[in-house]
Protein backbone atom coordinates (compact mmCIF):
# COMPACT_ATOMS: atom_id res chain seq x y z
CA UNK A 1 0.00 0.00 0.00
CA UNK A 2 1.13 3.15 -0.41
CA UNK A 3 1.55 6.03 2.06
CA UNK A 4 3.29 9.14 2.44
CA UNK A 5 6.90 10.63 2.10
CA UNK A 6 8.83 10.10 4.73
CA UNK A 7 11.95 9.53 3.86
CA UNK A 8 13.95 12.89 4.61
CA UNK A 9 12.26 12.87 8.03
CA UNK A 10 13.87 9.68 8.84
CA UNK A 11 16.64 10.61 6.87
CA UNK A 12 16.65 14.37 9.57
CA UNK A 13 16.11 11.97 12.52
CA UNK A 14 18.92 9.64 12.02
CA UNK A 15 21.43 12.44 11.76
CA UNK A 16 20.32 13.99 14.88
CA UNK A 17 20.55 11.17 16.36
CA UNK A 18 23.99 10.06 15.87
CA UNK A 19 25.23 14.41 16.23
CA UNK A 20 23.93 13.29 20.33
CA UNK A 21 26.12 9.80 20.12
CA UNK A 22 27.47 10.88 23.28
CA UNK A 23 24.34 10.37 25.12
CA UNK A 24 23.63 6.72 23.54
CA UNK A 25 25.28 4.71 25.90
CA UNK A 26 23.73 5.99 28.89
CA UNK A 27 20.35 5.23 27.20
CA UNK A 28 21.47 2.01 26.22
CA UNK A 29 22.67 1.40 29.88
CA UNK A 30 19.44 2.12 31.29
CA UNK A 31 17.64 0.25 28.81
CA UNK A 32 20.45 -2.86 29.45
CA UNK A 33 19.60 -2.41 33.54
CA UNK A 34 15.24 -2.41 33.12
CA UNK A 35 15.28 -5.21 30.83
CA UNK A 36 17.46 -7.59 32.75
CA UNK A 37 16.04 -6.51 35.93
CA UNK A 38 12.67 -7.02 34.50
CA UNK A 39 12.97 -9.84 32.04
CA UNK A 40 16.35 -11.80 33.53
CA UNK A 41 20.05 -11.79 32.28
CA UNK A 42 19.53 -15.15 29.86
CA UNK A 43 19.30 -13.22 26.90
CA UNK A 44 18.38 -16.00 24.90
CA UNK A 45 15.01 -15.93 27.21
CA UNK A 46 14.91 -12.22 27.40
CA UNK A 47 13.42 -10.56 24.03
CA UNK A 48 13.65 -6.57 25.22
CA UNK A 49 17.42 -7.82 26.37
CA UNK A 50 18.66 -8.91 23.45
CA UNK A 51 17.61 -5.87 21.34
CA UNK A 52 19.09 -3.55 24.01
CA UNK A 53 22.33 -5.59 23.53
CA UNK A 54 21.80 -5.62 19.83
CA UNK A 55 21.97 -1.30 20.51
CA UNK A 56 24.55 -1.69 22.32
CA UNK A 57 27.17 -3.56 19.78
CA UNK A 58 25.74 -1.46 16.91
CA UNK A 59 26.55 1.57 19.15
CA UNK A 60 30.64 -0.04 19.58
CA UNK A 61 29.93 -0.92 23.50
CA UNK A 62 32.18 -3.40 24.59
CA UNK A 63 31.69 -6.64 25.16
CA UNK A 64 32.72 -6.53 29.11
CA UNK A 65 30.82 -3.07 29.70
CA UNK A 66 27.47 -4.72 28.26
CA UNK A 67 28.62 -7.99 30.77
CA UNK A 68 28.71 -5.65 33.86
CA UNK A 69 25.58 -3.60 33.34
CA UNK A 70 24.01 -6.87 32.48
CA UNK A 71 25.07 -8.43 35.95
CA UNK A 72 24.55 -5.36 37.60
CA UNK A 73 21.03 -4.95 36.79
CA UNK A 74 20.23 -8.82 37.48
CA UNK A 75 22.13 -8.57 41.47
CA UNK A 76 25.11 -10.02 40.71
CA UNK A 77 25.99 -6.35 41.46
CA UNK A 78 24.69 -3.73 43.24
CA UNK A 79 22.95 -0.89 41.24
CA UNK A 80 20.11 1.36 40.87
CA UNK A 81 16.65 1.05 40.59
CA UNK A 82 15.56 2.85 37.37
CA UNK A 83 11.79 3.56 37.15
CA UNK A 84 10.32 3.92 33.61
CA UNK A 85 7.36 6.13 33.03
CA UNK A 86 5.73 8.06 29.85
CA UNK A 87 4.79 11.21 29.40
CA UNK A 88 2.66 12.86 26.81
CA UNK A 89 1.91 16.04 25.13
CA UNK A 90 1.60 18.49 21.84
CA UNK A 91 4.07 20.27 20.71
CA UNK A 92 3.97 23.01 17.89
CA UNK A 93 0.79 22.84 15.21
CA UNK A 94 -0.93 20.51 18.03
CA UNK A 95 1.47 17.78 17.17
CA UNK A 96 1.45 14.50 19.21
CA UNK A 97 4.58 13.92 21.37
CA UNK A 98 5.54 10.95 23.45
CA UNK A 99 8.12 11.16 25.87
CA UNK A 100 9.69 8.02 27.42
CA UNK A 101 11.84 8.05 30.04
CA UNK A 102 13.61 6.31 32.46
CA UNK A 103 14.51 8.00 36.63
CA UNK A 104 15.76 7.15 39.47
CA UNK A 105 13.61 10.68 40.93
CA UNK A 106 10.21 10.89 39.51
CA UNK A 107 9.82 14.46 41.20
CA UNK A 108 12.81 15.62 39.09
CA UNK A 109 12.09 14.06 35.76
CA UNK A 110 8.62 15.20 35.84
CA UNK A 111 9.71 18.67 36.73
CA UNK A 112 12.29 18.71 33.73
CA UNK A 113 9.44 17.46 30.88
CA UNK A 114 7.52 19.96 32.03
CA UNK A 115 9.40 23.00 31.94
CA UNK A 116 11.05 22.01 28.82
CA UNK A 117 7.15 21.16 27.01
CA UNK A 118 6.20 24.93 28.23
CA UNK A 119 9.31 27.03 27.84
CA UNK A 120 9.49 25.69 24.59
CA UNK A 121 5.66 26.02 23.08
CA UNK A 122 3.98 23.37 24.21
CA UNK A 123 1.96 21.52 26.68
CA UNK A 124 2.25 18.26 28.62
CA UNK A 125 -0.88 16.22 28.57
CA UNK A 126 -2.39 13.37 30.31
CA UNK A 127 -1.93 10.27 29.86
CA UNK A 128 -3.52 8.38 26.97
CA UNK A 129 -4.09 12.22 25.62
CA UNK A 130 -2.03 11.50 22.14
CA UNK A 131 -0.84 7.49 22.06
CA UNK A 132 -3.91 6.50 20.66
CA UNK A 133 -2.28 8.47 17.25
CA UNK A 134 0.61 5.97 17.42
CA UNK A 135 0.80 2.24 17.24
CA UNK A 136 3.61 0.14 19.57
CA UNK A 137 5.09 -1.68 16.28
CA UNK A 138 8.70 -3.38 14.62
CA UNK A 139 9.84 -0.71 11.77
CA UNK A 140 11.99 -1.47 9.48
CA UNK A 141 12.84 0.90 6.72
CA UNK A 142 15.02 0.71 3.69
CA UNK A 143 16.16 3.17 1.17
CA UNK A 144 14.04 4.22 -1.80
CA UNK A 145 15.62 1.85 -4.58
CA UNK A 146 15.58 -1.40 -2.94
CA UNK A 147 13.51 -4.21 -4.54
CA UNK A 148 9.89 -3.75 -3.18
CA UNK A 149 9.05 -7.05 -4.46
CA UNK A 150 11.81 -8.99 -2.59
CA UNK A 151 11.62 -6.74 0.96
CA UNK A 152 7.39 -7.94 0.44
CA UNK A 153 8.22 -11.36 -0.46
CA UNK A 154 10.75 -11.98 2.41
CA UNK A 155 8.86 -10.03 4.91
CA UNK A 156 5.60 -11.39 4.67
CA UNK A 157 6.53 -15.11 4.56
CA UNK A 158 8.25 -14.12 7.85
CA UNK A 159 5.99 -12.85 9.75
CA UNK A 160 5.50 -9.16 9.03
CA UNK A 161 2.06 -7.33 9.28
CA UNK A 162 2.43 -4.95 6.40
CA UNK A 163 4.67 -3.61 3.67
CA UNK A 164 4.53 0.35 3.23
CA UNK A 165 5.68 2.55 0.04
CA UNK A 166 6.17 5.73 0.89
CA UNK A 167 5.40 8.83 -1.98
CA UNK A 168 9.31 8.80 -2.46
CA UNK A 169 10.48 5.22 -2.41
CA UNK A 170 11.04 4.28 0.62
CA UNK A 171 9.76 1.17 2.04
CA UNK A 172 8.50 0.75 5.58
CA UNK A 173 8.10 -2.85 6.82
CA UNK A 174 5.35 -3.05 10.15
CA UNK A 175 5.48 -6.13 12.34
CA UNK A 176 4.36 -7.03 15.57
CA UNK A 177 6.68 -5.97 18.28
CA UNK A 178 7.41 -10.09 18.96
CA UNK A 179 8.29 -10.35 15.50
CA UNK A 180 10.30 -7.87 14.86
CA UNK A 181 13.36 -9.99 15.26
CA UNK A 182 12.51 -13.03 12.94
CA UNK A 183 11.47 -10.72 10.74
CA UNK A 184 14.41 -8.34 10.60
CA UNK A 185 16.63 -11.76 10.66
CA UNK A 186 14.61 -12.73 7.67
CA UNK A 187 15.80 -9.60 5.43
CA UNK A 188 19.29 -9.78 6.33
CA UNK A 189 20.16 -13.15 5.99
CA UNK A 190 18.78 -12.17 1.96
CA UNK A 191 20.94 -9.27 2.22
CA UNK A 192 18.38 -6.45 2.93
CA UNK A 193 19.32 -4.49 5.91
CA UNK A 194 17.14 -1.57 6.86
CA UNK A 195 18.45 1.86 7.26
CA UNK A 196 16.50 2.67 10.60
CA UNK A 197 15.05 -0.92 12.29
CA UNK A 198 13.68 -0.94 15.69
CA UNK A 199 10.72 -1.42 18.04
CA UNK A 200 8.92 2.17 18.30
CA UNK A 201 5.94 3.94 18.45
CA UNK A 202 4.57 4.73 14.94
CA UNK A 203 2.14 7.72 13.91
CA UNK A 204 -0.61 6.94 12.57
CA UNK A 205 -0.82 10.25 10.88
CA UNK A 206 1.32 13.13 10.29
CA UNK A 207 1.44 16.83 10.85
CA UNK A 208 3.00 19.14 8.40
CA UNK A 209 5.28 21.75 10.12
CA UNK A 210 7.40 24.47 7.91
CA UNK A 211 9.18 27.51 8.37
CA UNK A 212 9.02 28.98 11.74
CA UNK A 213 6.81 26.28 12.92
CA UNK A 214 9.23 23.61 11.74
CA UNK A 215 12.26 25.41 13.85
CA UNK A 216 10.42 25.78 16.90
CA UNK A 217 9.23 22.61 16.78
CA UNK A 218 13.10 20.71 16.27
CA UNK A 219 13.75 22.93 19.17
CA UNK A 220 11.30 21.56 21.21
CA UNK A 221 12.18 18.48 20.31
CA UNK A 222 15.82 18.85 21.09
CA UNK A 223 15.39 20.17 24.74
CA UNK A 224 13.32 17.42 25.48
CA UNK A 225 15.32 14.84 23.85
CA UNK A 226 18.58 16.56 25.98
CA UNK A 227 17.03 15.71 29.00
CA UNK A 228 19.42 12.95 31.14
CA UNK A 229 16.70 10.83 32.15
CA UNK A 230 14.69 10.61 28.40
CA UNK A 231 14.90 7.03 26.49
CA UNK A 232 13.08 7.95 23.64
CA UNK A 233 11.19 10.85 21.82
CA UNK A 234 8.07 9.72 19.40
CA UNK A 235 6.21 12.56 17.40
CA UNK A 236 3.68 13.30 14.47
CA UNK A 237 5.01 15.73 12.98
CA UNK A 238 6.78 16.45 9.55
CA UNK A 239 9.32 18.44 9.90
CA UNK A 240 10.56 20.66 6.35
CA UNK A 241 14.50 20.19 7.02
């Protein structure tokens, strides 16, 4: 089916992401420490472990420094109890934001989403105000170019829910979030390996945002996404780079 562009947004998100590398291990930490404190340290038995770890080696963590936050986080050593919570809200345009985070002081993370959602144009909701835009889903995307045919193909017979076409090419494969893996496995082992792949929270429809909307907006975006104690950002909008 075909949907629309999002390419260049993905394209803009990616490259933020890797200017704040400095920041990704201490998300991937804290992401290591919940889901082996939560799901165990097998990782063979531990889905939301082994895609942490997965971040982790794509991210150049070493081996022993994944081992002892691993360990840590199951009480083979001592650490801290991280606490994850969401928070929701609009940003510029009304846009839908999701904010998820994870604290070891609720009072100060709270405090810190909230300031940055009004000192920055928008407004922190309730919850269940704007997730019912997005949908908890695997995403794999690849670059416009790459056989649509084969990514469908491949995807499908493994498991995948749906095969998206973007308006410029790009190709969005949607799984369940238990699927995600086999289905990601799938592709690469026929040499298709997305650009962006990972469990997220997908809008379900998107907000234009140019000019001086689109600026404030990023900025918005960036403050929030700054904050120590935020895992993950999820919005609606399009942003004009």
């Amino acid at each position: 089916m075909a949907g629309h562009s999002k390419w260049a947004n993905i394209q803009h998100r990616k490259g933020r992401q890797d200017e704040k590398r400095g920041k990704i291990w201490t998300r991937i930490i804290r992401e290591i420490t919940v889901a082996a404190r939560q799901g165990g340290a097998d990782i063979s038995a531990n889905p939301r472990l082994r895609l942490a770890v997965d971040k982790a080696k794509a991210a150049n963590m070493p081996a022993d420094r994944i081992k002892y936050n691993i360990d840590k986080a199951s009480g083979a050593l001592e650490g801290i109890n991280y606490e994850e919570i969401r928070y929701e809200g609009y940003g510029i345009g009304g846009a839908a934001i999701i904010v998820d985070t994870m604290t070891d002081n609720r009072v100060r993370t709270v405090a810190e989403v909230r300031h940055a959602f009004s000192k920055y144009g928008g407004n922190l909701g309730t919850d269940g105000s704007v997730a019912f835009q997005f949908k908890h889903c695997g995403q794999l995307v690849f670059a416009p170019g790459t056989s649509e045919d084969k990514v469908m193909e491949v995807a499908l017979e493994a498991g995948a829910e749906d095969v998206v076409t973007d308006d410029d090419g790009a190709i969005e494969v949607l799984t369940a979030p238990p699927d995600f893996e086999a289905v990601r496995d799938a592709l690469a082992a026929v040499g298709l390996t997305a650009e962006i792949a990972e469990v997220t929270m997908r809008a379900e429809n998107t907000i234009p945002l140019t000019g001086d909307d689109a600026a404030r907006m990023q900025k918005l975006l960036d403050v929030i996404e700054d904050l120590d104690d935020v895992q993950a950002v999820y919005h609606n909008a399009e942003i004009e780079a």
